[in-house]
C-alpha atoms as a PDB file:
ATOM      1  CA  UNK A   1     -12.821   2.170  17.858  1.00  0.00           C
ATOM      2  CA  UNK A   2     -12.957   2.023  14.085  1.00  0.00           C
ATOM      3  CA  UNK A   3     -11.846  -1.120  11.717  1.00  0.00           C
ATOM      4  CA  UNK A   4      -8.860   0.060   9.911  1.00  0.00           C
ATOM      5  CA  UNK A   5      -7.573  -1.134   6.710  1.00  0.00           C
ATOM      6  CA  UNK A   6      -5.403  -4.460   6.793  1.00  0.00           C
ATOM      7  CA  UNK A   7      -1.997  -3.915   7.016  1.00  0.00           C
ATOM      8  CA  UNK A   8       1.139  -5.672   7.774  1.00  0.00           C
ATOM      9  CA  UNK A   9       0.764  -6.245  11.841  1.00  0.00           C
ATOM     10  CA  UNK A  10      -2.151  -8.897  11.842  1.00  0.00           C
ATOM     11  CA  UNK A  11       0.017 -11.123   9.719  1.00  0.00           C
ATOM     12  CA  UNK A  12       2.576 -10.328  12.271  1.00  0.00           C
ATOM     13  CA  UNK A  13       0.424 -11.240  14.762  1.00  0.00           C
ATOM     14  CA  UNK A  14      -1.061 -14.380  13.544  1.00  0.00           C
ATOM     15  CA  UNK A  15       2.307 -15.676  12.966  1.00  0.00           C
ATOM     16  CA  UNK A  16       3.184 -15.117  16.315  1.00  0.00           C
ATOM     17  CA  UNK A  17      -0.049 -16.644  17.438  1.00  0.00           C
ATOM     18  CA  UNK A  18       0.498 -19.204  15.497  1.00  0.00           C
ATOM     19  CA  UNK A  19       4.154 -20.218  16.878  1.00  0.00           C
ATOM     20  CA  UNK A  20       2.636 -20.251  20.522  1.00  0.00           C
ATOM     21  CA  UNK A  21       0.024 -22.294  19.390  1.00  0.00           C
ATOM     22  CA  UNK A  22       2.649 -24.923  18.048  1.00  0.00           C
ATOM     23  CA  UNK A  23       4.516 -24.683  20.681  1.00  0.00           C
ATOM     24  CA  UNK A  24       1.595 -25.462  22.775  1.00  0.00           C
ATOM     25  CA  UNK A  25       0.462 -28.321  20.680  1.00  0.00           C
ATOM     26  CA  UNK A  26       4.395 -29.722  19.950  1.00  0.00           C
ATOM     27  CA  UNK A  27       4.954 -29.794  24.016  1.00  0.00           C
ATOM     28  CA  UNK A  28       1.685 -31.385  24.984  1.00  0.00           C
ATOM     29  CA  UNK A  29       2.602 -34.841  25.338  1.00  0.00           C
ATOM     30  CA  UNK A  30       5.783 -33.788  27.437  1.00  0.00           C
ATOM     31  CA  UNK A  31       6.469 -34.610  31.123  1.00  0.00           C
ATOM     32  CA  UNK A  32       5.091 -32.223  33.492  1.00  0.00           C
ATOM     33  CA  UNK A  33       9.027 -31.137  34.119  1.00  0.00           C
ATOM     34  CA  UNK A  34       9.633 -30.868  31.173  1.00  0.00           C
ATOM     35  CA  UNK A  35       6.991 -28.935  29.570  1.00  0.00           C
ATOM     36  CA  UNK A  36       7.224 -26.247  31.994  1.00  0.00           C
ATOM     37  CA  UNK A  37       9.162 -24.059  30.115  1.00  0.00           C
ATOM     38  CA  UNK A  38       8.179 -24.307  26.883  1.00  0.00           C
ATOM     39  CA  UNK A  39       4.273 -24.234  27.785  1.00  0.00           C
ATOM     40  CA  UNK A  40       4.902 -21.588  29.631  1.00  0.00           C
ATOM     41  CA  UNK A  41       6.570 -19.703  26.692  1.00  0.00           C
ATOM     42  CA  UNK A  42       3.974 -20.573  23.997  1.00  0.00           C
ATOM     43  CA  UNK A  43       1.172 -19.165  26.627  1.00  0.00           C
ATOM     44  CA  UNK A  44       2.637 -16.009  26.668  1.00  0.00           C
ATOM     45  CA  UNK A  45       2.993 -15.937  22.800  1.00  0.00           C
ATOM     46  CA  UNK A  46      -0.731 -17.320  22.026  1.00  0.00           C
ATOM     47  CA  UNK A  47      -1.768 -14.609  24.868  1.00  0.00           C
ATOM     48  CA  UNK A  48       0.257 -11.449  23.185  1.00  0.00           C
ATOM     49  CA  UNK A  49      -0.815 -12.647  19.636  1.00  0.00           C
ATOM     50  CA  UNK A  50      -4.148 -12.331  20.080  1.00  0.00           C
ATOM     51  CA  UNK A  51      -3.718  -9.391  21.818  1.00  0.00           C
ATOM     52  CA  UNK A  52      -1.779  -8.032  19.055  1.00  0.00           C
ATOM     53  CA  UNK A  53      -4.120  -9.137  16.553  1.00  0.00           C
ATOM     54  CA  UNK A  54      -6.978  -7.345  18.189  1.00  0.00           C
ATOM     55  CA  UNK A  55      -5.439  -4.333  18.735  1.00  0.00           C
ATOM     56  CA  UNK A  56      -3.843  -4.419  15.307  1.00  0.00           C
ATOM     57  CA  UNK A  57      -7.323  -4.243  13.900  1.00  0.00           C
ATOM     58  CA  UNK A  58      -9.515  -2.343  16.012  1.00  0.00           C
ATOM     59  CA  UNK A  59      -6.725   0.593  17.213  1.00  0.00           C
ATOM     60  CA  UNK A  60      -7.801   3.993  17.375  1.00  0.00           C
ATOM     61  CA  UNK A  61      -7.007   5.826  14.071  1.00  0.00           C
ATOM     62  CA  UNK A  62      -3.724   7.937  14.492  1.00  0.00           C
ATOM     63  CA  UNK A  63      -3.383  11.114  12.745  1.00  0.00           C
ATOM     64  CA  UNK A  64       0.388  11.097  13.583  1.00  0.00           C
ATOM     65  CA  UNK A  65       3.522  10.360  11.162  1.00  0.00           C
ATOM     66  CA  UNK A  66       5.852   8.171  11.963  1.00  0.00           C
ATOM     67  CA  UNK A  67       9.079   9.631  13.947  1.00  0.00           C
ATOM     68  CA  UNK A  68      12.493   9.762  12.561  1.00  0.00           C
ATOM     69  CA  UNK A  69      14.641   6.968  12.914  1.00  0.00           C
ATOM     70  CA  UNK A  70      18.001   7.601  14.966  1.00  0.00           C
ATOM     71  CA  UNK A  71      20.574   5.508  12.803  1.00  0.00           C
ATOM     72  CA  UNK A  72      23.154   5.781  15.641  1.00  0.00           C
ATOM     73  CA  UNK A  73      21.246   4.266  18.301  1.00  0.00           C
ATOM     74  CA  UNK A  74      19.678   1.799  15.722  1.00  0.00           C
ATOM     75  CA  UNK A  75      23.397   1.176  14.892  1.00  0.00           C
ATOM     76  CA  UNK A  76      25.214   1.237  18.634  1.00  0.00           C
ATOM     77  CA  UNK A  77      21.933  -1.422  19.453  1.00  0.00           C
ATOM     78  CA  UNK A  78      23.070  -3.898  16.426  1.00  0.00           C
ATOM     79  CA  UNK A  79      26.103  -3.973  17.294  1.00  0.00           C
ATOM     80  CA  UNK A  80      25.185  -4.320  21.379  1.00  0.00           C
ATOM     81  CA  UNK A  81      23.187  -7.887  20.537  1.00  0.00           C
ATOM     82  CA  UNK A  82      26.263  -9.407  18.021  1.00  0.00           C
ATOM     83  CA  UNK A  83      28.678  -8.139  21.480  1.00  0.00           C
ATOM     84  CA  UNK A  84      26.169 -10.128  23.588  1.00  0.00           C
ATOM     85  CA  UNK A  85      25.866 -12.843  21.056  1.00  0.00           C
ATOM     86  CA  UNK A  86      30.101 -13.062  21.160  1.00  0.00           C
ATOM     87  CA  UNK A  87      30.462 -12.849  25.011  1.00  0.00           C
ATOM     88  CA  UNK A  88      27.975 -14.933  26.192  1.00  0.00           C
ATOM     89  CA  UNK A  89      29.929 -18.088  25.269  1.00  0.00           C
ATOM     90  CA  UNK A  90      33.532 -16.527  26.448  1.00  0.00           C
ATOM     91  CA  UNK A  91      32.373 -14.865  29.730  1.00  0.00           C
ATOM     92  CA  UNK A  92      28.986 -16.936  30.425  1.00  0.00           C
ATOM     93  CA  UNK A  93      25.323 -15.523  30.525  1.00  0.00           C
ATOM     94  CA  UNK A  94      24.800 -13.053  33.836  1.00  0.00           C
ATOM     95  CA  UNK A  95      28.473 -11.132  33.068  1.00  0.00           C
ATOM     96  CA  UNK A  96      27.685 -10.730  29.065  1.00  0.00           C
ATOM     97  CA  UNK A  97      23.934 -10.109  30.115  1.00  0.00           C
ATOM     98  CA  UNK A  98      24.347  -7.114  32.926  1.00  0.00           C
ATOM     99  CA  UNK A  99      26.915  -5.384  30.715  1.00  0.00           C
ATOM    100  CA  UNK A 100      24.231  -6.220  27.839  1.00  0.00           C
ATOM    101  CA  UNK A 101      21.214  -4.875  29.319  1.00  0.00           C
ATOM    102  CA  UNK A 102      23.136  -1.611  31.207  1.00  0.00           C
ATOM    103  CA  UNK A 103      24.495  -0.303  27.826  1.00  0.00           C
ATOM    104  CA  UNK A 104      21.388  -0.847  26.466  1.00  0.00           C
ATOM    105  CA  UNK A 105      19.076   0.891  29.205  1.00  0.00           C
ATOM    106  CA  UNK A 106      21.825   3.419  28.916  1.00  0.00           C
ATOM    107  CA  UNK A 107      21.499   3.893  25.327  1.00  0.00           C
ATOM    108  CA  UNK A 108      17.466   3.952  25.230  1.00  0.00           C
ATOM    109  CA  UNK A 109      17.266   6.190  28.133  1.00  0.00           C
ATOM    110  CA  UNK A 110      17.417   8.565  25.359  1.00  0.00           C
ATOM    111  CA  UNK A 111      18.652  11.860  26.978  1.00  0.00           C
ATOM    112  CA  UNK A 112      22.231  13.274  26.898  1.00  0.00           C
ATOM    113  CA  UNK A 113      22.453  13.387  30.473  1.00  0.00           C
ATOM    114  CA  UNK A 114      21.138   9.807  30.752  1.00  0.00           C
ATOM    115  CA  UNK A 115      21.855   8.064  34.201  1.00  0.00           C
ATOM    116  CA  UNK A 116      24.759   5.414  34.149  1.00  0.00           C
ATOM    117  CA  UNK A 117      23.902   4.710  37.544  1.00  0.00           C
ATOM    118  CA  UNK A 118      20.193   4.108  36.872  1.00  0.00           C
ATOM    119  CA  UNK A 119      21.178   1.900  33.845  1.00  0.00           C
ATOM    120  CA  UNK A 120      23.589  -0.213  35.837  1.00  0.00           C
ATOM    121  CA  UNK A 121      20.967  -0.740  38.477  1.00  0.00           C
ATOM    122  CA  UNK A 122      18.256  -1.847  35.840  1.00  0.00           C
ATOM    123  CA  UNK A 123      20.823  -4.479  34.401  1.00  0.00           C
ATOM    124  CA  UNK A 124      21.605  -5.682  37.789  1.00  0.00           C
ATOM    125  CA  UNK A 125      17.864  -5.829  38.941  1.00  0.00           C
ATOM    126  CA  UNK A 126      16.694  -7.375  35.413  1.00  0.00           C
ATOM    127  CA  UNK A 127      20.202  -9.862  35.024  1.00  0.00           C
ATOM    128  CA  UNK A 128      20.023 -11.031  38.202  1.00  0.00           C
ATOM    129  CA  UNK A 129      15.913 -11.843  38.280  1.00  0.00           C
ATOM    130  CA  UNK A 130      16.209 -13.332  34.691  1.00  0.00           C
ATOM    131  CA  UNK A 131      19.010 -15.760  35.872  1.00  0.00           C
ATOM    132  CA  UNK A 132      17.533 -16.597  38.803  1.00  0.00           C
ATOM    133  CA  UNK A 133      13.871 -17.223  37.270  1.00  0.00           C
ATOM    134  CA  UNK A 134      15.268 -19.401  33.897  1.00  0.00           C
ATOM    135  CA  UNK A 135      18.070 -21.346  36.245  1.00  0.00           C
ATOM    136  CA  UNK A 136      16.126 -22.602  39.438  1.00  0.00           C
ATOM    137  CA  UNK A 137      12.438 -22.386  38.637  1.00  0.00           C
ATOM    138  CA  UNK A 138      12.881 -23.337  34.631  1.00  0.00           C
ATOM    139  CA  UNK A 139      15.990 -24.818  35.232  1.00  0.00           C
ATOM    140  CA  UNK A 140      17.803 -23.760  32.410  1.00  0.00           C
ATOM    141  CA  UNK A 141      21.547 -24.165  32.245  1.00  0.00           C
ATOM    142  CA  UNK A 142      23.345 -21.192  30.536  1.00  0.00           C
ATOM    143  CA  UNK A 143      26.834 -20.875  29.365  1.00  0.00           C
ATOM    144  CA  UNK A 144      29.494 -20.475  32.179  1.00  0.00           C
ATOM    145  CA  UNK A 145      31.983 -18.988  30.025  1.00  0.00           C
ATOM    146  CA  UNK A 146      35.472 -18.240  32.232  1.00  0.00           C
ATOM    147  CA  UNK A 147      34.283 -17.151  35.321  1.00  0.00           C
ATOM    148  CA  UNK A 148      32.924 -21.305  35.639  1.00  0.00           C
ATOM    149  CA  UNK A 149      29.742 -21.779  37.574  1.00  0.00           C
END
């Protein structure tokens, strides 16, 4: 491994670093209960910063360009997070997040005969596991929207 110049990503990264840092430091003198959740969040972002920041500085030189930018998928994904944004509130959080997540596996699968099926079983799989995790072990309340609790 080489030391490449300094661009952008190590700022990136040590401003990510630094948020799980303060969010380790700003939950410290928190009940155990309490703290479980947000500790557990700014662990993962001290952990991935650093990470980031080392491998932002000592990556193997690429050779490569960049690849093109698909403005329709860039597009249908935009307007996939303001429709999750929107719903979330009307229909609560595991409806507006399974149709979330299934158009977008279905979108990023990236082929033309991309499998609904497969997409709609990720969403279930990650929906479900997310809303279990964040409401009983985290316990979380989300937005019930129409369909109640």
């Amino acid at each position: 491994m080489t030391l490449l110049r300094v661009g952008k990503e190590p700022f990136l990264a040590l401003l990510v670093l630094a948020l799980g840092l303060l969010a380790l430091w700003e939950t410290r003198e928190l009940n155990e209960m309490s703290a479980v959740f947000p500790q557990t969040v700014g662990g993962i972002l001290t952990g991935l910063g650093l990470f980031y920041l080392l491998y932002s500085l000592f990556r193997p030189v690429s050779r490569k360009g960049g690849t093109a930018v698909d403005r329709r998928r860039v597009l249908l994904m935009t307007t996939a997070m303001v429709g999750y944004v929107l719903l979330i509130g009307v229909i609560g959080f595991l409806p507006a997040t399974l149709v979330f997540t299934g158009f977008s596996a279905w979108v990023l699968q990236g082929r033309e005969s991309a499998s609904l099926s497969r997409a709609m079983l990720f969403a279930v799989v990650v929906s479900v596991g997310f809303f279990l995790l964040f409401r009983y072990v985290f316990l979380v309340p989300f937005p019930t929207g129409i369909f109640g609790n």
